[in-house]
C-alpha atoms as a PDB file:
ATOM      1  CA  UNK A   1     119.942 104.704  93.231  1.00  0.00           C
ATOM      2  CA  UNK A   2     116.811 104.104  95.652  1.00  0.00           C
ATOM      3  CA  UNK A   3     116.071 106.528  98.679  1.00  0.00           C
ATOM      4  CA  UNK A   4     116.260 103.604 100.814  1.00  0.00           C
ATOM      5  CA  UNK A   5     119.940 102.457  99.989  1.00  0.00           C
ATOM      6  CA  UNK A   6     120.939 106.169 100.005  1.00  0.00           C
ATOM      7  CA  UNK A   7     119.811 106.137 103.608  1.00  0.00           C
ATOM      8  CA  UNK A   8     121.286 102.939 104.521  1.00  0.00           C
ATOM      9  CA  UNK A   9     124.724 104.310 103.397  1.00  0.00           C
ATOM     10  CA  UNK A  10     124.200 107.363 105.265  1.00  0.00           C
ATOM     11  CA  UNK A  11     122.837 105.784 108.635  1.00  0.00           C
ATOM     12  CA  UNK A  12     125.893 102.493 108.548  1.00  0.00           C
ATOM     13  CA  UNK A  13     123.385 100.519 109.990  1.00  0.00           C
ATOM     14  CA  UNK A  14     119.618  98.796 108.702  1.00  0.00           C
ATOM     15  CA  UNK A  15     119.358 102.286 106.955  1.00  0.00           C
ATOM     16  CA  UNK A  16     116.085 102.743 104.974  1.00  0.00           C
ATOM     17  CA  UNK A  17     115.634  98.913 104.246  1.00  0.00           C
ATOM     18  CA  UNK A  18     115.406  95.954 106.236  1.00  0.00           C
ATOM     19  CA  UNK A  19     117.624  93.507 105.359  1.00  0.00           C
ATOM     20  CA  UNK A  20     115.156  90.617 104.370  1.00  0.00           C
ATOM     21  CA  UNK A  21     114.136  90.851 101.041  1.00  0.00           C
ATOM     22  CA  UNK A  22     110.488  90.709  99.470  1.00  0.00           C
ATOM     23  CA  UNK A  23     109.014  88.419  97.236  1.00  0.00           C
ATOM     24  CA  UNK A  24     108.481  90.517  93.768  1.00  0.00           C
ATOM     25  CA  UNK A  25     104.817  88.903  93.580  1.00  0.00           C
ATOM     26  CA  UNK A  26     101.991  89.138  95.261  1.00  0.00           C
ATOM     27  CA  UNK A  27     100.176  86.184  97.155  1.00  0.00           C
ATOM     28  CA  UNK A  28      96.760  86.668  95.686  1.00  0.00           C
ATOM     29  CA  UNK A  29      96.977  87.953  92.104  1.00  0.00           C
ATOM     30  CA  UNK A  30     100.753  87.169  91.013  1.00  0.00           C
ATOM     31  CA  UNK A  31     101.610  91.146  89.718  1.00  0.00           C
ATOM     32  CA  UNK A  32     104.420  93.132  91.406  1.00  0.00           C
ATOM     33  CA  UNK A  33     103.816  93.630  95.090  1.00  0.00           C
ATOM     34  CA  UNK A  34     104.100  97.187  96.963  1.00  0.00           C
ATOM     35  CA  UNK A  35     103.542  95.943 100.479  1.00  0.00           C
ATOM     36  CA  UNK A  36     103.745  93.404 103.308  1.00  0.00           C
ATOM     37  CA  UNK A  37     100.775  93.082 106.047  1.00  0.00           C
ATOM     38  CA  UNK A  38     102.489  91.263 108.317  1.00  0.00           C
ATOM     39  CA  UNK A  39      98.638  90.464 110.266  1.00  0.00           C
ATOM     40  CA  UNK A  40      97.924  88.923 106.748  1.00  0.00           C
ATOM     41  CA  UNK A  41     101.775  87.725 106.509  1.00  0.00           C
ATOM     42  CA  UNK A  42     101.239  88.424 102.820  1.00  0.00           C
ATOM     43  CA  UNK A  43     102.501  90.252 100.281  1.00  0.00           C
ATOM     44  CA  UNK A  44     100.164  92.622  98.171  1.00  0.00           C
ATOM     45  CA  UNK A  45     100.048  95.076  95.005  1.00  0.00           C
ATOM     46  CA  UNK A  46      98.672  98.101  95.256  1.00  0.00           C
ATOM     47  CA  UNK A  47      94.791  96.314  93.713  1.00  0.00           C
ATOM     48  CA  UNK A  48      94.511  93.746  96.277  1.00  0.00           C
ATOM     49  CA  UNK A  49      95.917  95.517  99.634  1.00  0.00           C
ATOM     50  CA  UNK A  50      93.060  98.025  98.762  1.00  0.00           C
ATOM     51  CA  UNK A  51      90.615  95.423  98.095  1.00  0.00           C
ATOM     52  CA  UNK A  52      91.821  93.102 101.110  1.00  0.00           C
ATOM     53  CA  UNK A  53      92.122  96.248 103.537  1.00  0.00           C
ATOM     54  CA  UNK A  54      88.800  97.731 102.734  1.00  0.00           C
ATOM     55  CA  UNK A  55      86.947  94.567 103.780  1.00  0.00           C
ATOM     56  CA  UNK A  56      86.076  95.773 107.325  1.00  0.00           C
ATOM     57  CA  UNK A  57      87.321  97.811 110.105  1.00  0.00           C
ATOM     58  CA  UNK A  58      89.205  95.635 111.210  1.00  0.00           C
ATOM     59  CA  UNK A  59      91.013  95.188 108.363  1.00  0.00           C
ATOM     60  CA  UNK A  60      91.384  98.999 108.144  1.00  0.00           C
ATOM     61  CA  UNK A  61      93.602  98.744 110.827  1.00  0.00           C
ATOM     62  CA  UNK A  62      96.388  96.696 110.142  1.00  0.00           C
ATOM     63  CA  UNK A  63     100.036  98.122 109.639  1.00  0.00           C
ATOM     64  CA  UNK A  64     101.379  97.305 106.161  1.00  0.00           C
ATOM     65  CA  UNK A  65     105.028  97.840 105.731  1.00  0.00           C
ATOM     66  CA  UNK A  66     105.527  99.750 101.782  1.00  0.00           C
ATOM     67  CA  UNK A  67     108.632  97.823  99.929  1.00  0.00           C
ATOM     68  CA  UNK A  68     110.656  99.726  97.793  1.00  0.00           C
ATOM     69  CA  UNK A  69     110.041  99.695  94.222  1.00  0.00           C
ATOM     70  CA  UNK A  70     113.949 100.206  93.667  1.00  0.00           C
ATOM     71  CA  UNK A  71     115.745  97.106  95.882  1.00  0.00           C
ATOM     72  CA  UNK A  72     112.864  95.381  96.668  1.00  0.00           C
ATOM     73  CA  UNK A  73     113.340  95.312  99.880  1.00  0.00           C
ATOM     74  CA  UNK A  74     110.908  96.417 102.938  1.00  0.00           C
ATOM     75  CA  UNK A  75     111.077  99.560 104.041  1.00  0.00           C
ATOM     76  CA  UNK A  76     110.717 101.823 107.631  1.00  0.00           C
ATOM     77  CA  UNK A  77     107.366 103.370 105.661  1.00  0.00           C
ATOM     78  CA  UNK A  78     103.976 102.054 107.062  1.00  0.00           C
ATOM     79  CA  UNK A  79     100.446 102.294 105.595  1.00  0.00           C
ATOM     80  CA  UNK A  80      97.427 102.439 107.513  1.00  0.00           C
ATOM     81  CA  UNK A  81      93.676 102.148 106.253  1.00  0.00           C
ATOM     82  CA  UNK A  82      92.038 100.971 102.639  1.00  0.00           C
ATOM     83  CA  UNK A  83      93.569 103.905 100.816  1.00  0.00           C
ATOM     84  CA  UNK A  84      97.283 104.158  99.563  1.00  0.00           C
ATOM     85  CA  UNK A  85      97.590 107.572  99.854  1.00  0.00           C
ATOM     86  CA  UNK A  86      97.661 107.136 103.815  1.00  0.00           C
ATOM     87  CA  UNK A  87     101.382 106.973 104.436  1.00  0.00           C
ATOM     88  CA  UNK A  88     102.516 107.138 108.576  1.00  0.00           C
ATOM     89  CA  UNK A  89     106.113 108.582 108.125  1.00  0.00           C
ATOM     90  CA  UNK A  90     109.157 106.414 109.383  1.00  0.00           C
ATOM     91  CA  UNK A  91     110.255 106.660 113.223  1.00  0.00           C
ATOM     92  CA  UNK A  92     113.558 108.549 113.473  1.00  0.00           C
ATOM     93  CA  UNK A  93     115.590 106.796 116.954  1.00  0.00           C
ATOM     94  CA  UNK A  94     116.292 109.964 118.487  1.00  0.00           C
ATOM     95  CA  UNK A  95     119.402 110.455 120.818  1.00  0.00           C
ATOM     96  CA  UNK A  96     118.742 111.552 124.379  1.00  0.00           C
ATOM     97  CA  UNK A  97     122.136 112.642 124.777  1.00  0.00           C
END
């Protein structure tokens, strides 16, 4: 079972995946895709995110959302930069009460 629905029975609510689901492929090369860059509003493996993302700075900065290899789905994980290993870990909502 994937971390993601694990979490979204645990939480009762968008849990661990968003409920849209991602494309298997990715836009440029057609092999399995790990993210979504939602400035590119496209759908990458792991080859061309690093190749598209390492382009410029610019392109260094844009927020790609890491879909789980399990469900498919998007999840709360974010990458940042032209390397994969850069993972920003997922906001918690935290209760002021």
């Amino acid at each position: 079972m994937c971390k993601c629905f694990e979490e979204q029975e645990r939480r009762r609510d968008d849990g661990g995946c968003r409920s849209i689901r991602a494309p298997v492929s990715c836009d440029l090369c057609g092999d399995n895709a790990a993210v979504y860059c939602e400035a590119d509003t496209a759908f990458l493996c792991r080859k061309c995110d690093r190749w598209v993302h390492s382009a410029n700075f610019l392109a260094r900065r844009h927020l790609r959302r890491v879909i789980c290899t399990t469900c498919r789905r998007l999840t709360h994980r974010f990458l940042v930069g032209d390397n994969f290993s850069v993972v920003l870990p997922e906001s918690k909502d935290k209760d002021t009460n």
